[in-house]
C-alpha atoms as a PDB file:
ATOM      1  CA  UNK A   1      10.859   4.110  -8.781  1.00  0.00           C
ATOM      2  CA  UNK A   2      13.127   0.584  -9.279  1.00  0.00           C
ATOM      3  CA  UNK A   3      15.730   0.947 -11.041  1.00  0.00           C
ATOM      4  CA  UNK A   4      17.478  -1.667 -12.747  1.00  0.00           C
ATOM      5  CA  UNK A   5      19.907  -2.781 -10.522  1.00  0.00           C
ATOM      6  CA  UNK A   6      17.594  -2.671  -7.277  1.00  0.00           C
ATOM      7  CA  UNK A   7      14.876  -5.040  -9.531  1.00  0.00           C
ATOM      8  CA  UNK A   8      18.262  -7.819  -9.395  1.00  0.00           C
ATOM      9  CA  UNK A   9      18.820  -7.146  -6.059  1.00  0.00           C
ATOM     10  CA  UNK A  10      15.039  -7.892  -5.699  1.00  0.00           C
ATOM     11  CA  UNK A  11      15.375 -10.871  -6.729  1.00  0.00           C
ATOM     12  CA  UNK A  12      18.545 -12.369  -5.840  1.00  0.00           C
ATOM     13  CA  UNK A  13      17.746 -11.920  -2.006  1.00  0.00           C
ATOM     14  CA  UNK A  14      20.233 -12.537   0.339  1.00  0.00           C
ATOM     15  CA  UNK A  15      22.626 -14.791   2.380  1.00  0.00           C
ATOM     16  CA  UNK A  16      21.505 -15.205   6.153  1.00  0.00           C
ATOM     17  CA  UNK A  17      24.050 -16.801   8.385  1.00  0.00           C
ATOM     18  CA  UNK A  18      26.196 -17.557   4.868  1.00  0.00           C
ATOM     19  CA  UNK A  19      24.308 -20.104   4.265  1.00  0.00           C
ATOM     20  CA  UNK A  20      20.656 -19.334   3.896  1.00  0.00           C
ATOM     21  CA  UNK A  21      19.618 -17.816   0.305  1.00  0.00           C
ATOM     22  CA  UNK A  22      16.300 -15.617   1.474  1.00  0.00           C
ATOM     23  CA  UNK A  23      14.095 -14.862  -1.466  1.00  0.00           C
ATOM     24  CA  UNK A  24      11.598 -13.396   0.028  1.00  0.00           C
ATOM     25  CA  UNK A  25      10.323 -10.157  -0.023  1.00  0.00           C
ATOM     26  CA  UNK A  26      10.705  -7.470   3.168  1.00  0.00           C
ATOM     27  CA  UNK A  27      12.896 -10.541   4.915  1.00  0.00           C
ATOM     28  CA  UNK A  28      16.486  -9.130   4.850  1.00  0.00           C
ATOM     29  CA  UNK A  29      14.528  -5.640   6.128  1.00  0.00           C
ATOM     30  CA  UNK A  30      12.724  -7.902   8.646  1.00  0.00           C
ATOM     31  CA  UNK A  31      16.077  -9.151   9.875  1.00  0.00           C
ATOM     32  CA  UNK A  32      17.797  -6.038  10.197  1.00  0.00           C
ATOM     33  CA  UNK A  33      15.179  -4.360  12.206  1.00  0.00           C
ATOM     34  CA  UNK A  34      14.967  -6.936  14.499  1.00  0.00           C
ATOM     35  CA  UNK A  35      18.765  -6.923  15.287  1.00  0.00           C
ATOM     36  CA  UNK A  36      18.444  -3.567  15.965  1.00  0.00           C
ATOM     37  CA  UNK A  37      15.732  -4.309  18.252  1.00  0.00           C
ATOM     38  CA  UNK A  38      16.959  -6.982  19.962  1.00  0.00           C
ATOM     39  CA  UNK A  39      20.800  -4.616  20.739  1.00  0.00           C
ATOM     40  CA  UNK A  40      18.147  -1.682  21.863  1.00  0.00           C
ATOM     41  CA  UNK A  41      15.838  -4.121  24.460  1.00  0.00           C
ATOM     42  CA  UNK A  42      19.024  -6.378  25.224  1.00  0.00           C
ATOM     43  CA  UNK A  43      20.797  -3.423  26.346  1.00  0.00           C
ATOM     44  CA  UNK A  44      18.729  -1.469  27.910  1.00  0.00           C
ATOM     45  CA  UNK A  45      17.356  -4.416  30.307  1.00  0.00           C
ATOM     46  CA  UNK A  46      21.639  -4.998  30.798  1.00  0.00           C
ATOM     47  CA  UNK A  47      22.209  -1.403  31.727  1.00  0.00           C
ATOM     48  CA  UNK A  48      19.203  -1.191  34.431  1.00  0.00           C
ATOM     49  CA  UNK A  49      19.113  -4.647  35.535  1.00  0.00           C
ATOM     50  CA  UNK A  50      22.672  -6.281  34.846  1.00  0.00           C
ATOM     51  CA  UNK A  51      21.707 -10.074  34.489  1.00  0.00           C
ATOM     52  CA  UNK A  52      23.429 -11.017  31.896  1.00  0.00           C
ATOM     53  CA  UNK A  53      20.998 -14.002  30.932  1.00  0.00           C
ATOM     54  CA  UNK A  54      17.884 -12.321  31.581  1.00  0.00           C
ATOM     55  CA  UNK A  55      19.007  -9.499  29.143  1.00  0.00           C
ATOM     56  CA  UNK A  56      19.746 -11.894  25.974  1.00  0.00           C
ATOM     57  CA  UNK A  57      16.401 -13.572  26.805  1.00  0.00           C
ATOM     58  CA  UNK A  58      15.054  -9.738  26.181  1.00  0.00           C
ATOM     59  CA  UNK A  59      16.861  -9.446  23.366  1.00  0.00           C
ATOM     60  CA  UNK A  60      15.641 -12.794  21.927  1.00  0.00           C
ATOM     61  CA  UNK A  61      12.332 -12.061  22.398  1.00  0.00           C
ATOM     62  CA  UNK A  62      13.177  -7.855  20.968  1.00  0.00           C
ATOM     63  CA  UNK A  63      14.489  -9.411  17.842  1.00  0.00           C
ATOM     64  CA  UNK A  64      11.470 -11.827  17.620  1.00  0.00           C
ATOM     65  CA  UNK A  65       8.881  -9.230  17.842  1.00  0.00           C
ATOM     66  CA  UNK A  66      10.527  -6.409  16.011  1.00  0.00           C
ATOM     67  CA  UNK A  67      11.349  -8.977  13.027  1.00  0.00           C
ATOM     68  CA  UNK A  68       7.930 -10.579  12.825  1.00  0.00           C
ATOM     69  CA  UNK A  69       6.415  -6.557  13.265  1.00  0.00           C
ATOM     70  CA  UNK A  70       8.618  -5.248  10.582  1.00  0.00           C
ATOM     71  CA  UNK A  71       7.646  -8.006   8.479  1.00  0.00           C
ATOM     72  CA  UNK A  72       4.069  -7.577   8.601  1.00  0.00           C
ATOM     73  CA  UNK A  73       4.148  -3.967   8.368  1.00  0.00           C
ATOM     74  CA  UNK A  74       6.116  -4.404   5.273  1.00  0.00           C
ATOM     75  CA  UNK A  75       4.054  -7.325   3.555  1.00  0.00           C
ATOM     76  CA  UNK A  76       0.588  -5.096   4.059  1.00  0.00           C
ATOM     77  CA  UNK A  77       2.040  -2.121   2.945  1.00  0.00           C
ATOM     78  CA  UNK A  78       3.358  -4.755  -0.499  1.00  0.00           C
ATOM     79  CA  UNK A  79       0.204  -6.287  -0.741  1.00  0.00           C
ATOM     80  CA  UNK A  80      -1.411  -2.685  -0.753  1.00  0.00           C
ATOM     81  CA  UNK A  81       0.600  -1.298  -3.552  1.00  0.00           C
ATOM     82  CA  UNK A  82       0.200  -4.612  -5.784  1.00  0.00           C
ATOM     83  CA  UNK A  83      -3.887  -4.448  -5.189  1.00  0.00           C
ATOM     84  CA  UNK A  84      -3.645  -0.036  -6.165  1.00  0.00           C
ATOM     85  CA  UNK A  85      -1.137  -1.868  -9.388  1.00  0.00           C
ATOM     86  CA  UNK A  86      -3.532  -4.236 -10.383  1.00  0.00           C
ATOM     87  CA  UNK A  87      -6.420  -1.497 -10.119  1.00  0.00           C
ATOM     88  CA  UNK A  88      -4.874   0.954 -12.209  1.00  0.00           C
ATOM     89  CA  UNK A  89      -3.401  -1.977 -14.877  1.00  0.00           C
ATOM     90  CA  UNK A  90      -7.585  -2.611 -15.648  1.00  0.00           C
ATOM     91  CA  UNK A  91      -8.703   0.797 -15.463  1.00  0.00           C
ATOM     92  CA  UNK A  92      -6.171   1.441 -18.585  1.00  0.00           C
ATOM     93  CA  UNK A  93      -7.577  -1.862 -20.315  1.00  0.00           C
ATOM     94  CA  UNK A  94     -10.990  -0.560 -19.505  1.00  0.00           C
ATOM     95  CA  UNK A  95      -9.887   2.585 -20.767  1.00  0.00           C
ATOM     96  CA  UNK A  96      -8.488   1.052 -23.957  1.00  0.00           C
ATOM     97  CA  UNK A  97     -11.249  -1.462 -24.824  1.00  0.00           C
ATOM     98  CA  UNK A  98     -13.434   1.630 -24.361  1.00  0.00           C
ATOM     99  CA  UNK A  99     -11.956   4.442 -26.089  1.00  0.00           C
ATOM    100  CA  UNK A 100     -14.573   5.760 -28.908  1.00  0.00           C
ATOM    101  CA  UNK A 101     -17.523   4.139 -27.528  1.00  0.00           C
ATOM    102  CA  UNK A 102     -20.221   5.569 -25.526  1.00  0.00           C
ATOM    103  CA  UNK A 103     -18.869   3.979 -22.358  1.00  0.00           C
ATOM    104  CA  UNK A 104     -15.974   6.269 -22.689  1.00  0.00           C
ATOM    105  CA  UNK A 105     -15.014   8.117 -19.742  1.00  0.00           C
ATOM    106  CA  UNK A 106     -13.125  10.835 -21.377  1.00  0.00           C
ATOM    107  CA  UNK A 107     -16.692  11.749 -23.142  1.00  0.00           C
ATOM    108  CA  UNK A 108     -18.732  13.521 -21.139  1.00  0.00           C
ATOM    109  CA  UNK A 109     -22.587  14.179 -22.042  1.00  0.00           C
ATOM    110  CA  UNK A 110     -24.847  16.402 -21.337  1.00  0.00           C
ATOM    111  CA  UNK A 111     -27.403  13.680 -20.240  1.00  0.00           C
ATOM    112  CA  UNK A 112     -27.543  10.812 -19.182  1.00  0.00           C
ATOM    113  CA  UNK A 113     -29.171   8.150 -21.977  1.00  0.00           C
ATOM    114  CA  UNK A 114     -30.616   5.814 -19.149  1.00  0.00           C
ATOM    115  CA  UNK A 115     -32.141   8.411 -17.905  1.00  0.00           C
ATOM    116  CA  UNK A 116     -35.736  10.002 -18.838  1.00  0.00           C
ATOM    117  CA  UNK A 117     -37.506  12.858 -19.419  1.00  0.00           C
ATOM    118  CA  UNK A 118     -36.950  16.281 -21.809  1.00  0.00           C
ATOM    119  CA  UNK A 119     -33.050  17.854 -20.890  1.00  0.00           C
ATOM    120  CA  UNK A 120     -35.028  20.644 -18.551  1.00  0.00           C
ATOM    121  CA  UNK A 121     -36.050  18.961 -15.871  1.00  0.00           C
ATOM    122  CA  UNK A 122     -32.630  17.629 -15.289  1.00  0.00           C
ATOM    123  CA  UNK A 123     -31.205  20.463 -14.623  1.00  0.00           C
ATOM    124  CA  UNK A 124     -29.179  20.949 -10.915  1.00  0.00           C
ATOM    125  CA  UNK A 125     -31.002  23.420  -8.582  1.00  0.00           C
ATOM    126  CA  UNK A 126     -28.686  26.379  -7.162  1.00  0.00           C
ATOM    127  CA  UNK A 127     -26.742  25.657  -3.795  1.00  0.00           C
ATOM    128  CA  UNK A 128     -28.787  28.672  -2.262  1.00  0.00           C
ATOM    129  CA  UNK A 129     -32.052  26.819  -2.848  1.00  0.00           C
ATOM    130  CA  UNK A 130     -35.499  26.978  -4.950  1.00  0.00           C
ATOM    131  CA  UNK A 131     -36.088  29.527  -6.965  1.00  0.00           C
ATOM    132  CA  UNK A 132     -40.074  30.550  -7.781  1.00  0.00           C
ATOM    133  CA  UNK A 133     -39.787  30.293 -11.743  1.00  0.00           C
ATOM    134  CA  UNK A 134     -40.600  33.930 -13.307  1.00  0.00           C
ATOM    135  CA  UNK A 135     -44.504  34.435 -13.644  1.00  0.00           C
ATOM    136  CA  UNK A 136     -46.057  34.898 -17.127  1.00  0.00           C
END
C-alpha cells in the first residue's frame, strides 16, 4: 500500500546532479542501481586487472547497463500492475451496472437460458464414467 507521504514523494521526484528535477517513475531507483553497479564492475576489473582507465570504462558501461536494466524491469513490472488496476476498476463497473440483472455474476442458475433442451439432459456425468440407467 502508498501511503500518503510516499504518493508526494511520487510525485515530486528527485534532484540528479542538484540540478536535474526527475519526474519520472522507477528513475531515481534506476540511478541508484546502476551506481551500485558501476562501484561492483569498476572494482572488481581494478582489483584483478589494475588499469585504472580500463576499470572506469567498466564501470561506465556497469552503470549504463544496470541503470537501463533496472529501469526496464521496473517500468514492465508498472505497466503490469496499472493493466491488473484497470482490469479490476471495470470488472467492479461491470459488476455495478449489472447487479440485479440476469447478467449478474453473483446469481448463479441452474441452467443456462441460451441453452436448450428439458433440465435432464444437462446434467454432468460422474468423473468415474457412464452409468447404464436402471432398467424398467
Amino acid at each position: 500500500m502508498i501511503m500518503a507521504g510516499e504518493e508526494e514523494d511520487r510525485q515530486k521526484g528527485f534532484r540528479m546532479l542538484g540540478i536535474l528535477d526527475v519526474k519520472t517513475p522507477c528513475a531515481r531507483e534506476a540511478v541508484l542501481h546502476g551506481a551500485g553497479g558501476a562501484m561492483v564492475s569498476g572494482l572488481i576489473h581494478f582489483l584483478t586487472t589494475s588499469r585504472v582507465r580500463r576499470s572506469f570504462d567498466v564501470g561506465f558501461a556497469g552503470f549504463m547497463l544496470t541503470t537501463l536494466g533496472s529501469w526496464w524491469y521496473c517500468r514492465t513490472g508498472r505497466a503490469r500492475l496499472l493493466v491488473q488496476q484497470r482490469v479490476l476498476q471495470d470488472g467492479l463497473k461491470n459488476k455495478v451496472a449489472f447487479e440485479g440483472t440476469s447478467r449478474d455474476p453473483d446469481t448463479k442458475t441452474a441452467r443456462d437460458p441460451d441453452q436448450l433442451g428439458p433440465p435432464e439432459t444437462l446434467r454432468v456425468p460422474d468423473q468415474q464414467g457412464p452409468r447404464n440407467p436402471p432398467g424398467p
